[in-house]
C-alpha atoms as a PDB file:
ATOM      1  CA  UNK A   1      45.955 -33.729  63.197  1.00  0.00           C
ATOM      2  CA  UNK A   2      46.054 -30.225  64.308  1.00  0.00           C
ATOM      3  CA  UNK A   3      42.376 -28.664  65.596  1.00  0.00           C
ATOM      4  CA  UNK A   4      41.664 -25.421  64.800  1.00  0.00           C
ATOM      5  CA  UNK A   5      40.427 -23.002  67.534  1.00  0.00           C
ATOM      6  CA  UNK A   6      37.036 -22.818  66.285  1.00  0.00           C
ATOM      7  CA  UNK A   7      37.153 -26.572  66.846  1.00  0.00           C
ATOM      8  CA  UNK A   8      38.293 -26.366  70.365  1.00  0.00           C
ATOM      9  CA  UNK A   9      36.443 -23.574  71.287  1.00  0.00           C
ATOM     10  CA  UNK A  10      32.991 -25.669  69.953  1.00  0.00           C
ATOM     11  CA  UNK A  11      34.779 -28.352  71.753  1.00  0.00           C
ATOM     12  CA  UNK A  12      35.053 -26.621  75.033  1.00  0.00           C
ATOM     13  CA  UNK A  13      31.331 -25.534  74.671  1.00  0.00           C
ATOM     14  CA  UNK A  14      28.773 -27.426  72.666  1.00  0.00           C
ATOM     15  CA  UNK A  15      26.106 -24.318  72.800  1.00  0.00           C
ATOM     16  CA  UNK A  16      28.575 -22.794  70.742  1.00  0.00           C
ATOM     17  CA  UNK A  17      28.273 -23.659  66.894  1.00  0.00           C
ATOM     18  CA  UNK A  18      30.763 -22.131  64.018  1.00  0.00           C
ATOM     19  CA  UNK A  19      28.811 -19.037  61.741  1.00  0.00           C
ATOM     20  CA  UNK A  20      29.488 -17.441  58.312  1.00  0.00           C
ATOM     21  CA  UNK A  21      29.001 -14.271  58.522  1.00  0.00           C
ATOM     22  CA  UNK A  22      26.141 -13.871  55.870  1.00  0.00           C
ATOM     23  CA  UNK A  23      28.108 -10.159  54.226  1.00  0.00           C
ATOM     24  CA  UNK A  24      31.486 -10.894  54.417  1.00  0.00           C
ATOM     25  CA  UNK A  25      31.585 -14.858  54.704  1.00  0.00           C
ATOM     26  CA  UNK A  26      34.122 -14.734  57.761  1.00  0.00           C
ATOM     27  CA  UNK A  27      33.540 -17.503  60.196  1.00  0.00           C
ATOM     28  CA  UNK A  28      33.592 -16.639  63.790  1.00  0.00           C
ATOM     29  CA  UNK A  29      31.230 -18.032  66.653  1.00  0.00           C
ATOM     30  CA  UNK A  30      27.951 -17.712  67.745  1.00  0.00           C
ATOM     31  CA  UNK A  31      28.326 -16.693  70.715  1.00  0.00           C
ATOM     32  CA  UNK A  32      29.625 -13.580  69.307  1.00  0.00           C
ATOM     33  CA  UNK A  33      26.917 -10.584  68.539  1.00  0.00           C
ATOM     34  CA  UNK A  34      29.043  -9.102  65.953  1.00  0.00           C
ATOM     35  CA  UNK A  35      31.131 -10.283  63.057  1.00  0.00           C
ATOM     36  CA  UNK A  36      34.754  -9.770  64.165  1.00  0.00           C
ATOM     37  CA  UNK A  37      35.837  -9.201  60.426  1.00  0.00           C
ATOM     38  CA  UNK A  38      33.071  -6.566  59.314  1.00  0.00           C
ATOM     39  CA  UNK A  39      31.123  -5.807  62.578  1.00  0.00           C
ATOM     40  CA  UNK A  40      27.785  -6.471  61.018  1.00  0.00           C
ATOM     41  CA  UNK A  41      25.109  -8.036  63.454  1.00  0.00           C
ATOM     42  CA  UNK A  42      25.030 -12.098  62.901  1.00  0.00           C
ATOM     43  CA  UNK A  43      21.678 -12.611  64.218  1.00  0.00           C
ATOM     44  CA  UNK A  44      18.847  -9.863  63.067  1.00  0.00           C
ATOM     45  CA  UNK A  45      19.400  -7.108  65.584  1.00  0.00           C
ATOM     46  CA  UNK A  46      17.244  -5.808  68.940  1.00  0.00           C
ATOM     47  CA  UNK A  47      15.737  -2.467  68.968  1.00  0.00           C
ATOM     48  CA  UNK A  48      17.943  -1.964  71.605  1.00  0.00           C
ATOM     49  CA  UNK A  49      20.901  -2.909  69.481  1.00  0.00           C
ATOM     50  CA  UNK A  50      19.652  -1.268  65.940  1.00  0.00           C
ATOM     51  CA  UNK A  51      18.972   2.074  67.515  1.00  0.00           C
ATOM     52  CA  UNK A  52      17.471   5.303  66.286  1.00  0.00           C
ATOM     53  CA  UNK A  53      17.655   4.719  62.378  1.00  0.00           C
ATOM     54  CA  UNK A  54      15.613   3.698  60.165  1.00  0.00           C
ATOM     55  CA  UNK A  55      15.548  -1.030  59.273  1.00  0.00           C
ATOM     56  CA  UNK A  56      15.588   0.818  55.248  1.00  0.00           C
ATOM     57  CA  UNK A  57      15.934   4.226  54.916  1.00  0.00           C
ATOM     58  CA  UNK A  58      14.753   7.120  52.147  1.00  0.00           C
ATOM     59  CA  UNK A  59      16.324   6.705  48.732  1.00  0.00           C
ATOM     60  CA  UNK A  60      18.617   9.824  48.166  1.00  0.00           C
ATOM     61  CA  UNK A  61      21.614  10.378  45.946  1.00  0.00           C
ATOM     62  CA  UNK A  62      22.508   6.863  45.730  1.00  0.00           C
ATOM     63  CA  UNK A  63      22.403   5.953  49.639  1.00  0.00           C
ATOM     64  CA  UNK A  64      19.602   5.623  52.434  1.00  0.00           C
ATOM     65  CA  UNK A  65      18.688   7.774  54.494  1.00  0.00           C
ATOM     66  CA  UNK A  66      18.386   6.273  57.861  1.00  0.00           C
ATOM     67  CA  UNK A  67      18.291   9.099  61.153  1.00  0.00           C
ATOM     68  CA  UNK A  68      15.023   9.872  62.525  1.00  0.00           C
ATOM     69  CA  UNK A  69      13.580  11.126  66.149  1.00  0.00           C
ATOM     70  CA  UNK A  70      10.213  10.731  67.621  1.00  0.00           C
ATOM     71  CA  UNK A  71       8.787  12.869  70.182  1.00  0.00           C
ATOM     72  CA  UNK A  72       6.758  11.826  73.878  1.00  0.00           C
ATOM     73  CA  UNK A  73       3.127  11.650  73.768  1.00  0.00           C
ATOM     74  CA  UNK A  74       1.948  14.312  76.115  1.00  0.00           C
ATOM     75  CA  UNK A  75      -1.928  15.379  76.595  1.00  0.00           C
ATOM     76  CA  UNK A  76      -1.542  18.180  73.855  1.00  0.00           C
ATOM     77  CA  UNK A  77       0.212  15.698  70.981  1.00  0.00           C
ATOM     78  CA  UNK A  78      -2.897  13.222  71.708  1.00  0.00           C
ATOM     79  CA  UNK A  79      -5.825  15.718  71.156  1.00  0.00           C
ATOM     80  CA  UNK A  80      -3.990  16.316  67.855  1.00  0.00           C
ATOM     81  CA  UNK A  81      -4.047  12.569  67.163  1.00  0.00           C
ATOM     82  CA  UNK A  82      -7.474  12.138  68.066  1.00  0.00           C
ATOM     83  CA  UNK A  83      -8.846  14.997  66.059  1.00  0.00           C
ATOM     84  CA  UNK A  84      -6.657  13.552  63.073  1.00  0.00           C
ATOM     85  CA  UNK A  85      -8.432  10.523  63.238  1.00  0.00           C
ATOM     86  CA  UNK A  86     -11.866  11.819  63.833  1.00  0.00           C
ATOM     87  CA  UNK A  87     -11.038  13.420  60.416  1.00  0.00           C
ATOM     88  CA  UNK A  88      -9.735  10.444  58.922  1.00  0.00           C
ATOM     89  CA  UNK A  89     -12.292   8.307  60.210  1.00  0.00           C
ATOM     90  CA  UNK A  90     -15.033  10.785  58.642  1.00  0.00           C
ATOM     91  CA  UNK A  91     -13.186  10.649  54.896  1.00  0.00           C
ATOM     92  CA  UNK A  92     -13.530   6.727  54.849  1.00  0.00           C
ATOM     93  CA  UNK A  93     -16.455   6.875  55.886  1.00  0.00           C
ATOM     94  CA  UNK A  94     -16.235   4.154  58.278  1.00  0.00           C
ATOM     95  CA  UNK A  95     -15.964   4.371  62.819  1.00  0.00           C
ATOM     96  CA  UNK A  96     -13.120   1.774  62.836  1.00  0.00           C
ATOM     97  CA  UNK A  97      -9.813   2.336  61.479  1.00  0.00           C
ATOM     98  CA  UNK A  98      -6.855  -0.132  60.807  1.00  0.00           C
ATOM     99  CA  UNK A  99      -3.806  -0.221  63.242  1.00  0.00           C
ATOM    100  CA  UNK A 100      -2.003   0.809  60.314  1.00  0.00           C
ATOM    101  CA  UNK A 101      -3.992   3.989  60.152  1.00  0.00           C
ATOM    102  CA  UNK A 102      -3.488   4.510  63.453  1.00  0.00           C
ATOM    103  CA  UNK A 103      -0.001   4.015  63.446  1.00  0.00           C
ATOM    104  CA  UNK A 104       0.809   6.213  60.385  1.00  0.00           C
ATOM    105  CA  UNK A 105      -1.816   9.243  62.460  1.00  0.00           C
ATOM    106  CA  UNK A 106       0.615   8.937  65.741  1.00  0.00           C
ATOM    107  CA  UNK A 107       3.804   9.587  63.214  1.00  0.00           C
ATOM    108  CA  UNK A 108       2.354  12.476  61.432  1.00  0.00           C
ATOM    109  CA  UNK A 109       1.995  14.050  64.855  1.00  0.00           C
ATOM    110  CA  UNK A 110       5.163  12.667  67.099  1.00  0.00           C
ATOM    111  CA  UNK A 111       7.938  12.687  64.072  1.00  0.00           C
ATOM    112  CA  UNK A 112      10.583  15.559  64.440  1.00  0.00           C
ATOM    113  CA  UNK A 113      13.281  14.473  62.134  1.00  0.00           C
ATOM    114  CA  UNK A 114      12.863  12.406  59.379  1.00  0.00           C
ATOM    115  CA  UNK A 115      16.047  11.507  57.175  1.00  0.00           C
ATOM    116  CA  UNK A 116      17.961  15.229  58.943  1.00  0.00           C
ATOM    117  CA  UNK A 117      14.683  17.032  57.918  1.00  0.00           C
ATOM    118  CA  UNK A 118      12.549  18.690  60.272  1.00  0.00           C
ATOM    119  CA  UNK A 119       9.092  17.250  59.596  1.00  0.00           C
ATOM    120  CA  UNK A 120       6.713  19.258  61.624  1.00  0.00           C
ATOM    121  CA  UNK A 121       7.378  21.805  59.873  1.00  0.00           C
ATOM    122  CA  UNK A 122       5.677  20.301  56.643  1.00  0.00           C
ATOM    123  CA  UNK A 123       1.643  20.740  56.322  1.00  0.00           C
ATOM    124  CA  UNK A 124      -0.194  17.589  57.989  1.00  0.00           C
ATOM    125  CA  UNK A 125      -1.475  16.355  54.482  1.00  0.00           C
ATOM    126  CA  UNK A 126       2.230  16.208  52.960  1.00  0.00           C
ATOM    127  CA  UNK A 127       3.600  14.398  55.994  1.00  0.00           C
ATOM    128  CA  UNK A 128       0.930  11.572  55.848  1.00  0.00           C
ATOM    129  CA  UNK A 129       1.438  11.400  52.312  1.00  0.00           C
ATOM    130  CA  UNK A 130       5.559  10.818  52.862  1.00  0.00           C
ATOM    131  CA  UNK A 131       4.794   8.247  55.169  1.00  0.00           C
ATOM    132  CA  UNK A 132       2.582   6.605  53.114  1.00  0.00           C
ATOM    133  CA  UNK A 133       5.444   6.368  50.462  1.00  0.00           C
ATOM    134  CA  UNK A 134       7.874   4.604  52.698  1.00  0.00           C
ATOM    135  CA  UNK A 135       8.751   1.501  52.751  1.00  0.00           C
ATOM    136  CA  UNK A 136       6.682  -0.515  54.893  1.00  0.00           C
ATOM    137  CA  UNK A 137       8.653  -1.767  58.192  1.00  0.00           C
ATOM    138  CA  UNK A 138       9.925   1.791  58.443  1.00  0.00           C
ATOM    139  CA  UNK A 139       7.231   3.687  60.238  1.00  0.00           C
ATOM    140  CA  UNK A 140       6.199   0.666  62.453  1.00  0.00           C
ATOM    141  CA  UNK A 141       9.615   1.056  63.645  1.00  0.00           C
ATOM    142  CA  UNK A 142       9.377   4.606  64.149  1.00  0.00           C
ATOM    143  CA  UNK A 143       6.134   3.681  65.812  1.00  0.00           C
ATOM    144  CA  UNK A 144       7.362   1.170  68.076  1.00  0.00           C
ATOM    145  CA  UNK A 145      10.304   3.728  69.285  1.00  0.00           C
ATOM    146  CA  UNK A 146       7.632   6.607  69.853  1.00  0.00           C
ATOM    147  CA  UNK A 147       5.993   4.164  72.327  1.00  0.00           C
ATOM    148  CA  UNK A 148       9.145   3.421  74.280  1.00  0.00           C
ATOM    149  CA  UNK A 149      10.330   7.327  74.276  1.00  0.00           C
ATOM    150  CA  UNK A 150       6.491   7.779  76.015  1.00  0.00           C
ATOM    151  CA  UNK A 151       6.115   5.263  77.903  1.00  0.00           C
ATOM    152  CA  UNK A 152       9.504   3.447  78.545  1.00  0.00           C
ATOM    153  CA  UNK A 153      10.225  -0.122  77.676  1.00  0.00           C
ATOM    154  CA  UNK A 154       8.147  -2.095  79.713  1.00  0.00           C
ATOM    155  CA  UNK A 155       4.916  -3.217  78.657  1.00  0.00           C
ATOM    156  CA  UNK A 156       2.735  -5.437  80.758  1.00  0.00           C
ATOM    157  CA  UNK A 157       0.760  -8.155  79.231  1.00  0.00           C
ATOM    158  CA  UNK A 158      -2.471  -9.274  81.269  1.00  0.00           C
ATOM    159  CA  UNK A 159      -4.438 -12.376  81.110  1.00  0.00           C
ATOM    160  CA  UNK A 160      -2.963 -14.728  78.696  1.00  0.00           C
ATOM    161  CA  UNK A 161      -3.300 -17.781  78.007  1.00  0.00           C
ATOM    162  CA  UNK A 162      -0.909 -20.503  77.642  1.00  0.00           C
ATOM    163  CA  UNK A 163      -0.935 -21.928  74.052  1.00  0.00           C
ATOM    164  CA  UNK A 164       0.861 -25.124  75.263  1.00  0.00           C
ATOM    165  CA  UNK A 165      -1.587 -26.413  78.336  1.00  0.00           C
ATOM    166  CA  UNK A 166      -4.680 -23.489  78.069  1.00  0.00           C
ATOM    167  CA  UNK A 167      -3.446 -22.411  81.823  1.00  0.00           C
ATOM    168  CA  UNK A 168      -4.251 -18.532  82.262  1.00  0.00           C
ATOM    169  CA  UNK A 169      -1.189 -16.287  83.291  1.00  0.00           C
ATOM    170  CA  UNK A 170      -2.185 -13.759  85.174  1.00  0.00           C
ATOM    171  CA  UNK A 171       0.394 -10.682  83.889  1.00  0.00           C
ATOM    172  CA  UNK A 172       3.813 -10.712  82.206  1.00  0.00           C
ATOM    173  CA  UNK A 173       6.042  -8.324  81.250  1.00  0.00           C
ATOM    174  CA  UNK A 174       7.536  -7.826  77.707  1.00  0.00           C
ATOM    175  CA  UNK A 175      10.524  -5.192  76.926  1.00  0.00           C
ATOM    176  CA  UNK A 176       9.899  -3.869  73.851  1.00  0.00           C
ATOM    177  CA  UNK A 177      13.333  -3.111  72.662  1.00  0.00           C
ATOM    178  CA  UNK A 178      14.057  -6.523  72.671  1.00  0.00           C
ATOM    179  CA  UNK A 179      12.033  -7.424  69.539  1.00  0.00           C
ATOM    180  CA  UNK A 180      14.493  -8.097  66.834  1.00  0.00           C
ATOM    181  CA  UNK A 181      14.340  -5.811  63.015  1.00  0.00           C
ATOM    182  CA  UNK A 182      14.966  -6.763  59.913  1.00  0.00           C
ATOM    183  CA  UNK A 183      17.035  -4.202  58.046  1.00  0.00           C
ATOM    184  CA  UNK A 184      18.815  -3.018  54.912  1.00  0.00           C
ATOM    185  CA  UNK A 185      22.297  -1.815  55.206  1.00  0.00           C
ATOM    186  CA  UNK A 186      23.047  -0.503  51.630  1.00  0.00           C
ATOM    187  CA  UNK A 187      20.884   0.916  48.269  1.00  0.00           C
ATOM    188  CA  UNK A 188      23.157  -2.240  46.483  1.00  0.00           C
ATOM    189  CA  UNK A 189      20.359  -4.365  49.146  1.00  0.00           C
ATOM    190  CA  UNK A 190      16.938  -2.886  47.671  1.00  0.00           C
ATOM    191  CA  UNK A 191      16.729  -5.902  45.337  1.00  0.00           C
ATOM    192  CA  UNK A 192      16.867  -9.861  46.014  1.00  0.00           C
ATOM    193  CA  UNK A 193      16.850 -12.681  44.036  1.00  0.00           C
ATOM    194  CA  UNK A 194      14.876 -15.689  45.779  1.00  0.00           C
ATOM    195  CA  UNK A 195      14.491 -19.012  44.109  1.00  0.00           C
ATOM    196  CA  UNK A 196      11.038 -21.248  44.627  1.00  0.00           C
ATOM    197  CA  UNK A 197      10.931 -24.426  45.246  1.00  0.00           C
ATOM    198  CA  UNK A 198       8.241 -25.656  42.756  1.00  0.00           C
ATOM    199  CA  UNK A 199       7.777 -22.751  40.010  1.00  0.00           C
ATOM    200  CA  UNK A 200       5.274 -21.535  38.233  1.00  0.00           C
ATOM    201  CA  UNK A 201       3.985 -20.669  34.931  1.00  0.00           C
ATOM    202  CA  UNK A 202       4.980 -16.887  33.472  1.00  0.00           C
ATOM    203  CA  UNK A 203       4.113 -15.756  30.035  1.00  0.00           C
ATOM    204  CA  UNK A 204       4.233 -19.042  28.169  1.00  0.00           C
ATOM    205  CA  UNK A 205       7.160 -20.760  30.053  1.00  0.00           C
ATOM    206  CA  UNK A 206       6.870 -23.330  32.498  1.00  0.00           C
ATOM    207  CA  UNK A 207       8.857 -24.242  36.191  1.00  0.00           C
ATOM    208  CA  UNK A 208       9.938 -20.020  36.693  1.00  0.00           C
ATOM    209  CA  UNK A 209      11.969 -19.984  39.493  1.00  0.00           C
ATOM    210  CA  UNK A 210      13.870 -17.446  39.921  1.00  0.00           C
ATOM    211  CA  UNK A 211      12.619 -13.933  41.096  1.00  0.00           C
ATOM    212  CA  UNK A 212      13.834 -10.913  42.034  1.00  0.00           C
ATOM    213  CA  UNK A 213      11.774  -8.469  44.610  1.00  0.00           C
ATOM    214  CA  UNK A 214      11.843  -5.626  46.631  1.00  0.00           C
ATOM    215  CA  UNK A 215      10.456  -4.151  49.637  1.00  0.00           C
ATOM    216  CA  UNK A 216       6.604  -3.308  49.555  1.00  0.00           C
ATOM    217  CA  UNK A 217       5.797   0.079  50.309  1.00  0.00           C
ATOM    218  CA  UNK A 218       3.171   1.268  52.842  1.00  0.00           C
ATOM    219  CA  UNK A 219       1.131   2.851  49.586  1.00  0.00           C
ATOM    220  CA  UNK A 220       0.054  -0.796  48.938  1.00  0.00           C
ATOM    221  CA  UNK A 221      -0.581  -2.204  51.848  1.00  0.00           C
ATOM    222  CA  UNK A 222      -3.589   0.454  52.786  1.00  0.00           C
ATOM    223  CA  UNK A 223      -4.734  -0.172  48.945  1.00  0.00           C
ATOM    224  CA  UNK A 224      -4.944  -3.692  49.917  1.00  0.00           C
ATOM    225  CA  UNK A 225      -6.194  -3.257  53.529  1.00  0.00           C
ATOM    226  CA  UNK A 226      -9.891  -3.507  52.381  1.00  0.00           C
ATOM    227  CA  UNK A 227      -9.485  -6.858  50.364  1.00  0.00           C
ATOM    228  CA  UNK A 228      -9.396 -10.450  51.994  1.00  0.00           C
ATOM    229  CA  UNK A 229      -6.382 -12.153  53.095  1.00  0.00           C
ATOM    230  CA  UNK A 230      -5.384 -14.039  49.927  1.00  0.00           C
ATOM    231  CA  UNK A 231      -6.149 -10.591  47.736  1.00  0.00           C
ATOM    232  CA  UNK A 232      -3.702  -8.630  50.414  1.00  0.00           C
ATOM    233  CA  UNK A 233      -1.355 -11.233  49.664  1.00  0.00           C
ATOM    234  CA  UNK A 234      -1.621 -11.236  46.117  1.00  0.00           C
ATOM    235  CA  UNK A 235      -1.165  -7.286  46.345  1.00  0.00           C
ATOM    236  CA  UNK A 236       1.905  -7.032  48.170  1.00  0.00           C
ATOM    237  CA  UNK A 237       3.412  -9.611  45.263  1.00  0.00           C
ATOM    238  CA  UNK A 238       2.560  -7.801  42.531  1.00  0.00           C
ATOM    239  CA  UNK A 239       4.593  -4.587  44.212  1.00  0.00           C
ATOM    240  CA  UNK A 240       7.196  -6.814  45.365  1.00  0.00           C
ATOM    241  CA  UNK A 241       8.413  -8.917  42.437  1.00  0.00           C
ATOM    242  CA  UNK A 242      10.181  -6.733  39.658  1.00  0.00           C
ATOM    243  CA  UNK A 243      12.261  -9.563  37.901  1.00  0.00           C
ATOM    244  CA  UNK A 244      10.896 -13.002  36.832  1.00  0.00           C
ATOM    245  CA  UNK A 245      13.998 -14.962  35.318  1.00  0.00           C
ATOM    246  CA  UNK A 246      15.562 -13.484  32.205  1.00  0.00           C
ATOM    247  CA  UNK A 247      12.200 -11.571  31.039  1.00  0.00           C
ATOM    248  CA  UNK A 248      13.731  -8.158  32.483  1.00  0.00           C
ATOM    249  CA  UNK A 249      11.183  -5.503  32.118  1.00  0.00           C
ATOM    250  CA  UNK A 250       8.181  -7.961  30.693  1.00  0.00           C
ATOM    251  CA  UNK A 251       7.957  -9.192  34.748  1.00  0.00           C
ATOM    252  CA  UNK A 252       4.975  -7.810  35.802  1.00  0.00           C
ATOM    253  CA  UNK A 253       3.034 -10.439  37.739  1.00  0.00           C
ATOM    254  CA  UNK A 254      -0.564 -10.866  37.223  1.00  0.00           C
ATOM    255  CA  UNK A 255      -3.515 -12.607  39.086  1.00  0.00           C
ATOM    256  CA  UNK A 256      -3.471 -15.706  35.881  1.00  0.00           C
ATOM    257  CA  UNK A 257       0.391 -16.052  36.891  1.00  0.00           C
ATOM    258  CA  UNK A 258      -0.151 -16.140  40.615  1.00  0.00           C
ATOM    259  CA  UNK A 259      -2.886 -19.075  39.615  1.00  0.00           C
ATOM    260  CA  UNK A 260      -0.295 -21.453  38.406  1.00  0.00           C
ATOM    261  CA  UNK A 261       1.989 -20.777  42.275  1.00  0.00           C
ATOM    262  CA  UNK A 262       1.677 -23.381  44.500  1.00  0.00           C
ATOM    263  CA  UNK A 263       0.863 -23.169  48.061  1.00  0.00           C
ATOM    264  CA  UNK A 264       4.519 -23.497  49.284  1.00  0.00           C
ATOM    265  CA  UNK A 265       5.910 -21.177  46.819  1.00  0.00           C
ATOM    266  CA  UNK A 266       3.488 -18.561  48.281  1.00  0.00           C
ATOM    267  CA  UNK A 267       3.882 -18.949  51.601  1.00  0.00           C
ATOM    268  CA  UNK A 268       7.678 -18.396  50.723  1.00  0.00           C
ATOM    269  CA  UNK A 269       7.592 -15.487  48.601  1.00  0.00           C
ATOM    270  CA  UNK A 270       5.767 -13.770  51.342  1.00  0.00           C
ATOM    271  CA  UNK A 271       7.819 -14.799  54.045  1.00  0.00           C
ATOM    272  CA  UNK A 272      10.825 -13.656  52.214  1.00  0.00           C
ATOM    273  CA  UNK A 273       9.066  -9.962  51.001  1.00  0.00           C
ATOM    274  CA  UNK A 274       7.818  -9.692  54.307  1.00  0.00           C
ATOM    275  CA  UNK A 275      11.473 -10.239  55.696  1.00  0.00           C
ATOM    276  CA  UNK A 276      12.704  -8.370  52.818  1.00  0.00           C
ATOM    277  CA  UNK A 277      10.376  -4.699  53.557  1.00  0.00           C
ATOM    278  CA  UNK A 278      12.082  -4.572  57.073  1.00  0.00           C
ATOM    279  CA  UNK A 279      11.145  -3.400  60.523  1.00  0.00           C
ATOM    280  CA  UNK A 280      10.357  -5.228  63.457  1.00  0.00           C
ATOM    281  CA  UNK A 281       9.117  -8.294  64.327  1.00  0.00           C
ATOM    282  CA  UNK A 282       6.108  -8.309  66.458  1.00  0.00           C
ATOM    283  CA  UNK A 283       6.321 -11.679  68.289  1.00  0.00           C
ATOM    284  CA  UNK A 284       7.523 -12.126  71.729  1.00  0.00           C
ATOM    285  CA  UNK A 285       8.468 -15.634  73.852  1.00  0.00           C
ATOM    286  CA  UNK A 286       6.327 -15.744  76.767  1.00  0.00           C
ATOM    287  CA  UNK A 287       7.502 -18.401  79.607  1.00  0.00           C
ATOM    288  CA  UNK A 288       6.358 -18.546  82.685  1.00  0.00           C
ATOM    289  CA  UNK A 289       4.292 -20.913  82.778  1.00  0.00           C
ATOM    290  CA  UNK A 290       3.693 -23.919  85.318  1.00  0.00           C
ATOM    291  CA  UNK A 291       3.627 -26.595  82.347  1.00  0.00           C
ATOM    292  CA  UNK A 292       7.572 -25.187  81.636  1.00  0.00           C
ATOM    293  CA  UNK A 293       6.969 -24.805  78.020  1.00  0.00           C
ATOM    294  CA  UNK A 294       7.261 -21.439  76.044  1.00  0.00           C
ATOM    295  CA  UNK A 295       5.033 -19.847  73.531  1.00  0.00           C
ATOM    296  CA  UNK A 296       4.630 -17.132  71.015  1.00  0.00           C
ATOM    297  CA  UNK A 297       2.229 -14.104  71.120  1.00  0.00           C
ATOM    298  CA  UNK A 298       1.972 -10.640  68.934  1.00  0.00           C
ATOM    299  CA  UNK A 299       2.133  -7.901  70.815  1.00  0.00           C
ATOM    300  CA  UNK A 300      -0.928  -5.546  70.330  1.00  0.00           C
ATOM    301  CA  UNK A 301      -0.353  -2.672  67.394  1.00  0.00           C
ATOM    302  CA  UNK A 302      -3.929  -0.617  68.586  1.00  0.00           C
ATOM    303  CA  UNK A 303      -3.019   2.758  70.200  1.00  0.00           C
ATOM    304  CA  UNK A 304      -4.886   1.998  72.906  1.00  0.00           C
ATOM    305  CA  UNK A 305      -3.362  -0.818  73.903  1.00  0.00           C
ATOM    306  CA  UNK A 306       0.407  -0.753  72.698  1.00  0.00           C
ATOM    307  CA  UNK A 307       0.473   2.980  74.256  1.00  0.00           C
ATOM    308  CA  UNK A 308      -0.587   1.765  78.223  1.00  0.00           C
ATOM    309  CA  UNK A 309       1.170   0.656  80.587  1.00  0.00           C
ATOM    310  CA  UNK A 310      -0.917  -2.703  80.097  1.00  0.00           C
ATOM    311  CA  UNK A 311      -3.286  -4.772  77.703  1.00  0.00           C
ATOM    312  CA  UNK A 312      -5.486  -7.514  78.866  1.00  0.00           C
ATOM    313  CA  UNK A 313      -4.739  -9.479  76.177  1.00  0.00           C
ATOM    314  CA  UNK A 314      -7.147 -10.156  73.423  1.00  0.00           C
ATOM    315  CA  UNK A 315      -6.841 -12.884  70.392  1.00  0.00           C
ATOM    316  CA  UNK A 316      -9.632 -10.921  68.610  1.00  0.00           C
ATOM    317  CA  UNK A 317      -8.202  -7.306  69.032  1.00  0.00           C
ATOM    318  CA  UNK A 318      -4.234  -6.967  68.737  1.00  0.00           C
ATOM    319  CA  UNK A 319      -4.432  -6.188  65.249  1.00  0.00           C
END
């Protein structure tokens, strides 16, 4: 019998495995970074790769809106930043803010174009309150590419520990257009239907599997950012799912529906919203060390320490 060349080829190379391209169903192989057929990415995409454009976009006229630019942090750009947040530190009435508030501050200051608008042009209040409307992975990702246009790509990460063997490692450095995005390529994408493993009880029937969500937005998440973990949770579901089954516009989730979820439903739903909303992915492989063996580590969101050249790393403060 006649072997194809995708058979050889896997043949000829056992790293190699055959792929379906998950948007046009094409198989190719994955040693490719592209889909021959369609050119869409097969793996989730670098920064690198992705570029200057936004993992979702701005909802206009049937399309998103993708193009943005960031500008450097100079001296001038961060007394602006820092007098925002004395300000915004003053109206919560509290001397700590969030790395999201942080993060959202820098972009109010440091975004020039925002879907081919010029945005410092707008009044400070009605930029923070457009990025607060966007969907959630967008401004991290604007975030994360005002970082490398002010500091480069290189960030060094001091005195971690190994989470295999507990051995310290002294410094390593992470490139930080090499952590990979999730991202929406169409409006037709907004909405996805998931299916649970276990299902759960939704006004009067039993066993509902089958949802439908959408991305959170970053409205929500400071909403939530004063409740505990599970509430947070809970918060971002309630924006996220707008279908349950065939109940159409009766599918609004409530905190006596969320009761009946299991455990491993939960952890899934979020998973998939959080994969859903877009932007990048915060975790980087760290080797290096003398034991051989690999391990994972967030890199730090805090101003301070994602903007410097390094961070002696900190369980207790990357977040």
């Amino acid at each position: 019998m006649n072997k194809s060349v995708f058979d050889l080829l896997s043949q000829a190379n056992p790293d190699v495995e055959i792929v379906t391209c998950k948007y046009c169903g094409h198989t190719t192989t994955s040693d490719q970074e592209r889909c021959p057929h369609c050119q869409r990415f097969l793996k989730l995409p670098t920064l690198a790769q992705y570029g200057k454009k936004l993992p979702i976009g701005i909802v206009a006229d049937g399309k998103l809106m993708k193009p943005f630019d960031v500008r450097k942090v100079n001296f001038d750009v961060e007394m602006q930043i820092s007098e925002s947040w004395k300000r915004f530190a003053q109206m919560a009435r509290r001397d700590q803010l969030t790395s999201l508030q942080h993060c959202l501050t820098v972009l109010a200051h440091t975004i020039v174009d925002l879907g081919g608008k010029q945005f410092q042009d707008l009044p400070f209040a009605q930029r923070m309150a457009i990025l607060k409307r966007m969907y959630d992975g967008d401004p991290w990702y604007m975030y994360a590419w005002t970082r490398i246009e002010t500091l480069g790509e290189n960030l060094e990460l001091l005195n971690l520990e190994c989470l295999n063997c507990g051995q310290k490692i002294a410094s390593c450095d992470v490139d930080v257009t090499t952590l990979e995005v999730a991202t929406l390529d169409s409006i037709q994408e907004l909405t996805k239907v998931i299916t649970l493993e276990d299902g759960f009880t939704f006004l009067g029937r039993e066993k509902c599997k089958k949802l439908k969500i959408q991305p959170t937005t970053i409205s929500s998440v400071l909403n939530a950012s004063s409740l505990s973990q599970a509430a947070q949770k809970a918060e971002q579901i309630y924006e996220a799912v707008v279908e349950v089954e065939d109940f159409g516009d009766k599918s609004l989730l409530t905190k006596t529906d969320l009761a009946t979820m299991t455990k491993r439903d939960l952890d899934f739903l979020s998973r998939q919203i959080d994969r859903h909303t877009g932007g990048p992915d915060w975790r980087v492989e760290i080797d290096g060390c003398v034991c051989g063996q690999s391990f994972n580590v967030l890199l730090p969101a805090r101003y301070e320490d994602f903007f410097s050249p390094s961070f002696r790393y900190d369980l207790g403060r990357i977040f």
